[in-house]
Protein backbone atom coordinates (compact mmCIF):
# COMPACT_ATOMS: atom_id res chain seq x y z
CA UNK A 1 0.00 0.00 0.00
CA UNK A 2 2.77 2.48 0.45
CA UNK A 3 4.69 1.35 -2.88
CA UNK A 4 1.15 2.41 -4.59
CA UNK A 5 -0.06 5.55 -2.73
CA UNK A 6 3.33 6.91 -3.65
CA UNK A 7 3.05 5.98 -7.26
CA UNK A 8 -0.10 7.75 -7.28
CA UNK A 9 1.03 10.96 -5.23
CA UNK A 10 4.53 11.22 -7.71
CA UNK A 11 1.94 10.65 -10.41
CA UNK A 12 -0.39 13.65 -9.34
CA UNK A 13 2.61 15.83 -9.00
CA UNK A 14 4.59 14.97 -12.37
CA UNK A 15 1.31 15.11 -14.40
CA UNK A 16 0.99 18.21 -14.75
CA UNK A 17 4.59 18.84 -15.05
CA UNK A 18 4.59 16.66 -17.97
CA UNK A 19 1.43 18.72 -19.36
CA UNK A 20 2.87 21.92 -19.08
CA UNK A 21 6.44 20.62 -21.03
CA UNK A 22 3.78 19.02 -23.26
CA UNK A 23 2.29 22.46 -23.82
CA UNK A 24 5.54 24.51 -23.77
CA UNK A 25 6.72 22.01 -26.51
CA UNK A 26 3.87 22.30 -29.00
CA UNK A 27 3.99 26.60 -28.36
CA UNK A 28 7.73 25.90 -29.21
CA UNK A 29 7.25 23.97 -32.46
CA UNK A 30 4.25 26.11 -33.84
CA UNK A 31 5.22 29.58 -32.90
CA UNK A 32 9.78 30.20 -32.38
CA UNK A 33 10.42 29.14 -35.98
CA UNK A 34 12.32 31.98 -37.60
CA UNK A 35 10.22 33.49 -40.46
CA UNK A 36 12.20 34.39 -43.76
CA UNK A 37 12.40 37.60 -44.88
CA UNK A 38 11.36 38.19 -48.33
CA UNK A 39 13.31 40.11 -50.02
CA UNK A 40 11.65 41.22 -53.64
CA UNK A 41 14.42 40.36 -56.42
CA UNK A 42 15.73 37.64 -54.31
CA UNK A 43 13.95 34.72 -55.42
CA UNK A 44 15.03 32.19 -58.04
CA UNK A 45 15.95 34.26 -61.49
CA UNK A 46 13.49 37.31 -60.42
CA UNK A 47 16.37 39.24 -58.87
CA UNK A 48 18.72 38.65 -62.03
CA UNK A 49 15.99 39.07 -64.88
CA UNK A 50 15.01 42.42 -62.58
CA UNK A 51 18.75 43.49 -63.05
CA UNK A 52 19.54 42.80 -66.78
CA UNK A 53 15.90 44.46 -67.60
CA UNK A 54 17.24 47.05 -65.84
CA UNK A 55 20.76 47.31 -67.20
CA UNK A 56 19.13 46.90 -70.85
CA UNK A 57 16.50 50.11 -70.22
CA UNK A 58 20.00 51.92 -68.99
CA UNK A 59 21.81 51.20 -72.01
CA UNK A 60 18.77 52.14 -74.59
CA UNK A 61 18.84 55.56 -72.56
CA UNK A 62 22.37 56.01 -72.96
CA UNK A 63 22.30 55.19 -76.48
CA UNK A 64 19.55 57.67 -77.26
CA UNK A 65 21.44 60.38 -75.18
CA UNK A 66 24.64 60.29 -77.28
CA UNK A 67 22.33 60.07 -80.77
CA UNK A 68 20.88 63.25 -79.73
CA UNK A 69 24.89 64.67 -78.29
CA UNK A 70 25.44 63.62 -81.63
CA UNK A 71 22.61 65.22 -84.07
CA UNK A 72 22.95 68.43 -81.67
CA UNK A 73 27.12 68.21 -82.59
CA UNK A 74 26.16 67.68 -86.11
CA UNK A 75 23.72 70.40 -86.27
CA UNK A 76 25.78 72.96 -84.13
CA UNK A 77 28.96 71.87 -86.56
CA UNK A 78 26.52 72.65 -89.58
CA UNK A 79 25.22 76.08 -88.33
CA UNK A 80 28.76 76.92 -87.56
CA UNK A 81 29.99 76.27 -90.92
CA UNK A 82 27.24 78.41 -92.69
CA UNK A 83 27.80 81.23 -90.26
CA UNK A 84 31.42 81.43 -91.26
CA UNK A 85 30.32 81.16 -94.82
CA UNK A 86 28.19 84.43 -94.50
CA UNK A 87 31.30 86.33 -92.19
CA UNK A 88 33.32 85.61 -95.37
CA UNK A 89 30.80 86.82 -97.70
CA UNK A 90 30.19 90.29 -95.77
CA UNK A 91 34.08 90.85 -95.23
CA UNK A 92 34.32 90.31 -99.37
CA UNK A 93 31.18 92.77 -99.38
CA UNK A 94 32.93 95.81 -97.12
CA UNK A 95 36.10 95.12 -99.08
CA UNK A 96 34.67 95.32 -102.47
CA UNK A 97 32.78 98.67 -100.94
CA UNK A 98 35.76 99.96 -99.40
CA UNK A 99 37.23 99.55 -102.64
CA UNK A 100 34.39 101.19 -104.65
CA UNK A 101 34.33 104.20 -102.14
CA UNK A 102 38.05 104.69 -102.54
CA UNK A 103 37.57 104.92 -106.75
CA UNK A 104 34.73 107.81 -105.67
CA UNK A 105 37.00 109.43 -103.87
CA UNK A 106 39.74 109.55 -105.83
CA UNK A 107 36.99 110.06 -109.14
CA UNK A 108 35.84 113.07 -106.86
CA UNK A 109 38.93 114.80 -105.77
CA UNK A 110 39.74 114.34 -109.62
CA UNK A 111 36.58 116.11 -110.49
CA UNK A 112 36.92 118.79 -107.76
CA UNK A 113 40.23 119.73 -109.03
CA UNK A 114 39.01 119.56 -112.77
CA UNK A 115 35.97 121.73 -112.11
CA UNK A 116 38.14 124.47 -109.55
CA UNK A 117 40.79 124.47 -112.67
CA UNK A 118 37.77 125.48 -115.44
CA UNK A 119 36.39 128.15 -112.51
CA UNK A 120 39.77 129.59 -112.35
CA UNK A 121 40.20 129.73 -116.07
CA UNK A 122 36.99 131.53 -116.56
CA UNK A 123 37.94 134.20 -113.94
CA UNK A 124 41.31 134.34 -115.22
CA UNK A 125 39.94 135.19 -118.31
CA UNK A 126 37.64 137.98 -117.19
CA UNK A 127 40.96 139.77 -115.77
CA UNK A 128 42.78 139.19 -118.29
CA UNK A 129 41.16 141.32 -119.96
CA UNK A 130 41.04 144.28 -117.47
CA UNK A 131 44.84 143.53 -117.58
CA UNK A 132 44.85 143.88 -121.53
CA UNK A 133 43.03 147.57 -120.99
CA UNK A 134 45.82 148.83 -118.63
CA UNK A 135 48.36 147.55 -121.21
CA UNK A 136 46.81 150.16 -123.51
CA UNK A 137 45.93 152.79 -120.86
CA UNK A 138 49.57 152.44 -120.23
CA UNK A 139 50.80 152.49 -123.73
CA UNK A 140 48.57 155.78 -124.21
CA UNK A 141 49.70 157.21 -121.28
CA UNK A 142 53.35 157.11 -122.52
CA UNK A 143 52.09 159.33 -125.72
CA UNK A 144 49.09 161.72 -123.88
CA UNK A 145 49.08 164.80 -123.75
CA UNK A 146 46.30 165.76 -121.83
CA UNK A 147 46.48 164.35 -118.15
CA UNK A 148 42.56 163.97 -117.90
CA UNK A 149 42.38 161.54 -120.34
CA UNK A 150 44.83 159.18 -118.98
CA UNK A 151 42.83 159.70 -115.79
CA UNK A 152 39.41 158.94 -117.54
CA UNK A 153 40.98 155.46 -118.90
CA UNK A 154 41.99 154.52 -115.47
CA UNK A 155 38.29 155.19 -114.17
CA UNK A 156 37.07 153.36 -116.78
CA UNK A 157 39.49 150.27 -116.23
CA UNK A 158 38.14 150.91 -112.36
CA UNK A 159 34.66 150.08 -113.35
CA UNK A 160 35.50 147.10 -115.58
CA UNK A 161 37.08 145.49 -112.69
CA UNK A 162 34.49 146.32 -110.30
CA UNK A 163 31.86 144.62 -112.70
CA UNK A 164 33.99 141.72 -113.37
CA UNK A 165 33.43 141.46 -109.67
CA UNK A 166 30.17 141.75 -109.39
CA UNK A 167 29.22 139.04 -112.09
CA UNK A 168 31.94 136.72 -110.08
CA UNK A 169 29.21 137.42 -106.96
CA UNK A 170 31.95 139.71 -104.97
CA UNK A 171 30.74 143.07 -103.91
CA UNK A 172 31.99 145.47 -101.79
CA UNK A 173 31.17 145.76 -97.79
CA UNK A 174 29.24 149.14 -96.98
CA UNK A 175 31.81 150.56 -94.15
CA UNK A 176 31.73 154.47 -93.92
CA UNK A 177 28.79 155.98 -91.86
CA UNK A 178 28.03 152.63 -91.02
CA UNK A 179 27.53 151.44 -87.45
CA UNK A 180 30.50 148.69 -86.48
CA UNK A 181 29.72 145.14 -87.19
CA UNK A 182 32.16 142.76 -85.64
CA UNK A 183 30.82 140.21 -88.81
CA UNK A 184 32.04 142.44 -91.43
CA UNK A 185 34.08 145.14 -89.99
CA UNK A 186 37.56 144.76 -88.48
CA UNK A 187 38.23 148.11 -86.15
CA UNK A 188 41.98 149.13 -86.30
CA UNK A 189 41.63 152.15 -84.15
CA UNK A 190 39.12 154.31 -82.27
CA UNK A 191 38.07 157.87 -82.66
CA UNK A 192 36.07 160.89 -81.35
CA UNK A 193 33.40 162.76 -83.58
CA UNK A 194 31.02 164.12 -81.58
CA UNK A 195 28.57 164.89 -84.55
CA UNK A 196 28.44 160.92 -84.79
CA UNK A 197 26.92 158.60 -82.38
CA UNK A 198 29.19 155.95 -80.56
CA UNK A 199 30.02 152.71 -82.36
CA UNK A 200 29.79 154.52 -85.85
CA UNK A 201 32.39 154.02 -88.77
CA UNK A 202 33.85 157.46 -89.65
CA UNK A 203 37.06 155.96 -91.62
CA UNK A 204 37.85 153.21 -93.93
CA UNK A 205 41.28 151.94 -94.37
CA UNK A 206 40.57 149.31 -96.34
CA UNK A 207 37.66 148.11 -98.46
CA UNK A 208 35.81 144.72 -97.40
CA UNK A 209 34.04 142.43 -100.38
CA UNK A 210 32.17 139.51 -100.27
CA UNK A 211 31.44 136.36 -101.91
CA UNK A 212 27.35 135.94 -101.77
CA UNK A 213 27.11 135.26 -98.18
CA UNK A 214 30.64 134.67 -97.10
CA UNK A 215 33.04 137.51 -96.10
CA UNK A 216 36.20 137.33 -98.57
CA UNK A 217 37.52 140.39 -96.47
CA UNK A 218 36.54 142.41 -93.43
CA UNK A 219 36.48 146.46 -93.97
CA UNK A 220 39.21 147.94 -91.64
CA UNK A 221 38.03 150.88 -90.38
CA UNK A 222 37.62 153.65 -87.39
CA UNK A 223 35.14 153.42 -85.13
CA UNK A 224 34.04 156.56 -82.83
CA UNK A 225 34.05 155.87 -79.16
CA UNK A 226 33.62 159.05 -77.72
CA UNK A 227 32.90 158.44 -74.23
């Protein structure tokens, strides 16, 4: 009886022992095996078919990036080469029209002096024939007899040469009794008159002309300052 009472009592106390290792052991085996990570690309030819796919797409970009480097080269090279075809066309352009306005020029100056030499030959000619009367005034003057008359061809040779003038466009400047104008009249020396007002020309020393409507030469004259 005491062989079998303690059989039962270490039964009752390793039973549930034995059920809980029972139950720790069944926890253990469904529930503390390691799960697997997935990893996407990893499995069996994914991850390498993933990578050449992408290697491929990498090298069709590259390939389309250096056509278009290339094409923008080409077109670039092509716009290069027509822009230096139109530099050289212009600098043939301003050479052939520096060249053209270097013949005007010199066709110009050529006709300048051409025309100034047939303008001086037809005033030449207009005194030369003044100087052909005082050959003859002087010729008669040798032989005359009567002073007046030399004197009379003398005036008369005087208003030859003042009309020659004239239809060459010179006249003379109006001076005496005139009041001073600094544009026509050069003042050489300053008098008193004091029956004229101030700033009036009372002398001429010289005679001005002009040519139309430029001054060929001032008047020199007196002006009264009587202040």
């Amino acid at each position: 009886m005491f062989n079998r009472k303690s059989e039962e009592e270490i039964r009752e106390e390793v039973e549930p022992n034995l059920n809980a290792t029972a139950s720790n052991g069944e926890e253990t085996a469904t529930g503390s095996a390691p799960e697997e990570a997935e990893t996407p690309g990893t499995g069996n030819g994914e991850g390498t078919a993933g990578n050449a796919a992408e290697e491929t797409k990498q090298e069709e970009v590259t390939e389309e990036t250096l056509e278009e480097v290339q094409a923008k080269l080409t077109a670039t090279a092509a716009l290069l080469k027509t822009k230096e075809e139109e530099a050289t066309e212009t600098k043939n352009r301003l050479l052939r029209l520096q060249a053209d306005f270097d013949n005007f020029r010199r066709r110009n100056t050529a006709e300048r002096e051409e025309l100034a030499t047939y303008v001086t030959i037809s005033v030449v000619n207009k005194f030369l024939q003044i100087l052909d009367n005082f050959e003859r005034a002087e010729a008669a003057a040798e032989n005359a007899t009567d002073v007046q008359s030399v004197v009379d061809g003398m005036a008369g040779i005087q208003k030859q040469f003042v009309k020659t003038l004239e239809d060459l466009g010179v006249k003379e400047i109006p001076a005496q009794g005139e009041k001073f104008n600094p544009n026509f009249h050069e003042a050489v020396m300053r008098g008193q008159n004091p029956e004229m007002e101030d700033e009036t020309i009372d002398m001429v020393f010289e005679k001005g002309y002009q040519l139309h409507d430029k001054v060929v030469r001032h008047s020199k004259v007196r002006v009264i300052s009587n202040e």
